[in-house]
Structure formats: structure tokens, C-alpha cells
C-alpha atoms as a PDB file:
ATOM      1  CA  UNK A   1      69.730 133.805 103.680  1.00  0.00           C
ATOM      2  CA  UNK A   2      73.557 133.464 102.205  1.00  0.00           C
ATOM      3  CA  UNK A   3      74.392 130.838  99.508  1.00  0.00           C
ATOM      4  CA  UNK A   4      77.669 129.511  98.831  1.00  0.00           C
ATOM      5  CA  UNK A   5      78.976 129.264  95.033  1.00  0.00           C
ATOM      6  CA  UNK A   6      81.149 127.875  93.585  1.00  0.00           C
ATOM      7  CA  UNK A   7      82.728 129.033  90.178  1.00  0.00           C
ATOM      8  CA  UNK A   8      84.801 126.303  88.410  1.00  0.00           C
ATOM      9  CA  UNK A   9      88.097 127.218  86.901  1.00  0.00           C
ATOM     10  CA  UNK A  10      87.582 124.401  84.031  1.00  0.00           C
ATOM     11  CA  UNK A  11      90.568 123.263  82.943  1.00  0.00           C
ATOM     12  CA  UNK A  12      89.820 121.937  79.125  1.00  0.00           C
ATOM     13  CA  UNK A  13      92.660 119.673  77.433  1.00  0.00           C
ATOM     14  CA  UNK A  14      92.275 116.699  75.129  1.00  0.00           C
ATOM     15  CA  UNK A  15      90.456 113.520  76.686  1.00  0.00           C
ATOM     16  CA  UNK A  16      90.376 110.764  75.198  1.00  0.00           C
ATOM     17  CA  UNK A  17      86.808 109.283  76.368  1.00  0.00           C
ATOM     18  CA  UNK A  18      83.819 110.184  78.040  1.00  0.00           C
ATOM     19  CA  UNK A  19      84.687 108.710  81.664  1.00  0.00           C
ATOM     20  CA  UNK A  20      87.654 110.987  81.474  1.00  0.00           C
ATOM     21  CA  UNK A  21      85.325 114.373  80.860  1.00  0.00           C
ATOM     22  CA  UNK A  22      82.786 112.663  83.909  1.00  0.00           C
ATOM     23  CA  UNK A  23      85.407 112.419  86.405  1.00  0.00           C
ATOM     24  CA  UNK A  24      87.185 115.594  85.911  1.00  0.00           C
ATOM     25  CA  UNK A  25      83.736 117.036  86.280  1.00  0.00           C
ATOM     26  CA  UNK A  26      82.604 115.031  89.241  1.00  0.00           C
ATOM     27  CA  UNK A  27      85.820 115.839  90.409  1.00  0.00           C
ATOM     28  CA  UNK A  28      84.655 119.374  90.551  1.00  0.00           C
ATOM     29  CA  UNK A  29      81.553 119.089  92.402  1.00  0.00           C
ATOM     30  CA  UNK A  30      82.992 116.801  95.000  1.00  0.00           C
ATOM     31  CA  UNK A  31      85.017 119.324  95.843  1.00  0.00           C
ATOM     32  CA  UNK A  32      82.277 121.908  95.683  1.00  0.00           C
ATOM     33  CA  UNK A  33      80.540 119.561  98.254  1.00  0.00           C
ATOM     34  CA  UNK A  34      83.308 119.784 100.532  1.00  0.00           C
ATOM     35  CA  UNK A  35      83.144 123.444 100.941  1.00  0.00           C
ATOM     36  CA  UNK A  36      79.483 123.086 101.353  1.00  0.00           C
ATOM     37  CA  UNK A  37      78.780 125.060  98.137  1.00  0.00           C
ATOM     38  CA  UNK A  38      74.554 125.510  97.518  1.00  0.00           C
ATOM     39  CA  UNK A  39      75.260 125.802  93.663  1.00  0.00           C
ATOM     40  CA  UNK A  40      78.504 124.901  91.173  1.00  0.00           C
ATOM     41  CA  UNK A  41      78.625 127.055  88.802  1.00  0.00           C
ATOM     42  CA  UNK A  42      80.593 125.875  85.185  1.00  0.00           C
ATOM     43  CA  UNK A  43      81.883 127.589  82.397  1.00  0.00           C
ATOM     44  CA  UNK A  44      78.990 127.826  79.314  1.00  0.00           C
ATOM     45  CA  UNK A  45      81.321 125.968  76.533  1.00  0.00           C
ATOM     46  CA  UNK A  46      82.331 123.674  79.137  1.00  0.00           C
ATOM     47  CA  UNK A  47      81.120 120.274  76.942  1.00  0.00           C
ATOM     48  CA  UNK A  48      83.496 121.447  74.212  1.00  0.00           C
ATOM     49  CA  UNK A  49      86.037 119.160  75.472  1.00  0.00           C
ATOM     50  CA  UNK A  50      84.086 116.489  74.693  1.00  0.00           C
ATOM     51  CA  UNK A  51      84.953 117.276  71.107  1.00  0.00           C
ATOM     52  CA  UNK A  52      87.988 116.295  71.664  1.00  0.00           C
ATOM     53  CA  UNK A  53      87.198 112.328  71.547  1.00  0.00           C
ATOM     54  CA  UNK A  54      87.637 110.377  68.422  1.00  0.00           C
ATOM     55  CA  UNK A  55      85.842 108.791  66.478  1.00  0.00           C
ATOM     56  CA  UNK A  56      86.579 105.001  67.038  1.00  0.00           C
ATOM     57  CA  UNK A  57      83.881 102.129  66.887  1.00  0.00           C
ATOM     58  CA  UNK A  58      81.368 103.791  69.075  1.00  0.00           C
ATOM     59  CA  UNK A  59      82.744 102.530  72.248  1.00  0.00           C
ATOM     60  CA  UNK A  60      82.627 106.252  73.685  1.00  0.00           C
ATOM     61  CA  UNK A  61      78.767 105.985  73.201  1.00  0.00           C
ATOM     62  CA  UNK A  62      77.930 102.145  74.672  1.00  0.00           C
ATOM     63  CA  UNK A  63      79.793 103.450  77.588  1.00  0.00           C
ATOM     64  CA  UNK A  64      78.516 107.321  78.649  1.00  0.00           C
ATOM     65  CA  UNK A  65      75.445 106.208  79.972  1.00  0.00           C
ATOM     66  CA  UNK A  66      77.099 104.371  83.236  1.00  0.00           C
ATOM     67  CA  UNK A  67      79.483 107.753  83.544  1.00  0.00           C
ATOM     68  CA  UNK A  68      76.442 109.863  83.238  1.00  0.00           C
ATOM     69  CA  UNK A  69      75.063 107.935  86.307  1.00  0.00           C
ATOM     70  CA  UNK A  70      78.222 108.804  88.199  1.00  0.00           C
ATOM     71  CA  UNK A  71      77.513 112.401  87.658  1.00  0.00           C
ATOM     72  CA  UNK A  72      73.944 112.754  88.067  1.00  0.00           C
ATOM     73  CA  UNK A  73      74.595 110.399  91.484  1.00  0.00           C
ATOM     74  CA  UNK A  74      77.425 112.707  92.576  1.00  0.00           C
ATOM     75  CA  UNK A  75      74.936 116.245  92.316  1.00  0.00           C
ATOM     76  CA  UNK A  76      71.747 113.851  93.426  1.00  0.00           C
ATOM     77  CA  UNK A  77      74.054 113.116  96.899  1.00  0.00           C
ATOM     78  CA  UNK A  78      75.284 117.207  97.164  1.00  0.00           C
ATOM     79  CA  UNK A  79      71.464 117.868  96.582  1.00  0.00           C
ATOM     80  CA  UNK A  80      70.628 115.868  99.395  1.00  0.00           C
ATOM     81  CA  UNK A  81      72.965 116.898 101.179  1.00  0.00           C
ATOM     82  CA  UNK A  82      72.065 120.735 100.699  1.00  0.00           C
ATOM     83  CA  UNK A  83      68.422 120.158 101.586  1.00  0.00           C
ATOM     84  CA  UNK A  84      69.420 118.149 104.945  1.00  0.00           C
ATOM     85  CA  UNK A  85      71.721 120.836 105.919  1.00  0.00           C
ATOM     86  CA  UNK A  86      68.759 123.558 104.916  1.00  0.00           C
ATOM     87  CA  UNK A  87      66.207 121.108 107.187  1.00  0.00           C
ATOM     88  CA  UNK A  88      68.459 121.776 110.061  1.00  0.00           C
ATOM     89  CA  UNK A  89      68.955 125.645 110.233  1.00  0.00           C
END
């Protein structure tokens, strides 16, 4: 059996909110998706952009859980999509 990876070149600069760090990674494994990649694979201090945010009123927080749904959506779909193609072969 061969399996496809993909190894993210993370590119970490300053955000300035959550949705930013979400859609840079669901950038990422959208794109992994498209070259029918089985597994993304991310650098280990990948998060430490999200240091990067300030600290201002807590709107960063009210607002992570809706981006976190984009992202677990995005690798639920490529999941899916991986065990359909699997079904098939």
C-alpha cells in the first residue's frame, strides 16, 4: 500500500487574529487535498504564531471557536474523502 504525505513548509509571520492562523492553515490542507495527500504533516512549534496576537478585549477568544469549525470541517471533508477513495481501490 503507498501513502501520500504531505510536509508543510509553514510559513510563520505576525497575525493579527485567530481566523488569520485558521485560514493559512486550512489553506494548507486544501491544498494537501488536492494532491490527494493520505496525511499533512506540520511543523511541531507550528501554534507559536498564535503568540503573535495581542492582547485586546478578548475578541480573539469569543471568535476561535467558529474558525476552529472551519478547520476541523476542512480535515473532516479530506478524511472523507481519503476513506471514499480507499473504499474504491
Amino acid at each position: 500500500m503507498k501513502l501520500r504525505v504531505s510536509a508543510v513548509q509553514y510559513h510563520l509571520h505576525t497575525i493579527g487574529s485567530f481566523e488569520q492562523f485558521a485560514a493559512q492553515v486550512t489553506s494548507y490542507v486544501r491544498t494537501a487535498e488536492e494532491f490527494e495527500s493520505d496525511f499533512v504533516l506540520f511543523p511541531e512549534l507550528f501554534t507559536t504564531q498564535l503568540m503573535s496576537i495581542g492582547r485586546g478585549g478578548g475578541a480573539a477568544k469569543r471568535s476561535r471557536s467558529g474558525s476552529c469549525r472551519n478547520i476541523r470541517g476542512s480535515i473532516r471533508s479530506c478524511s472523507r474523502a481519503w476513506h471514499a477513495k480507499r473504499a474504491c481501490t
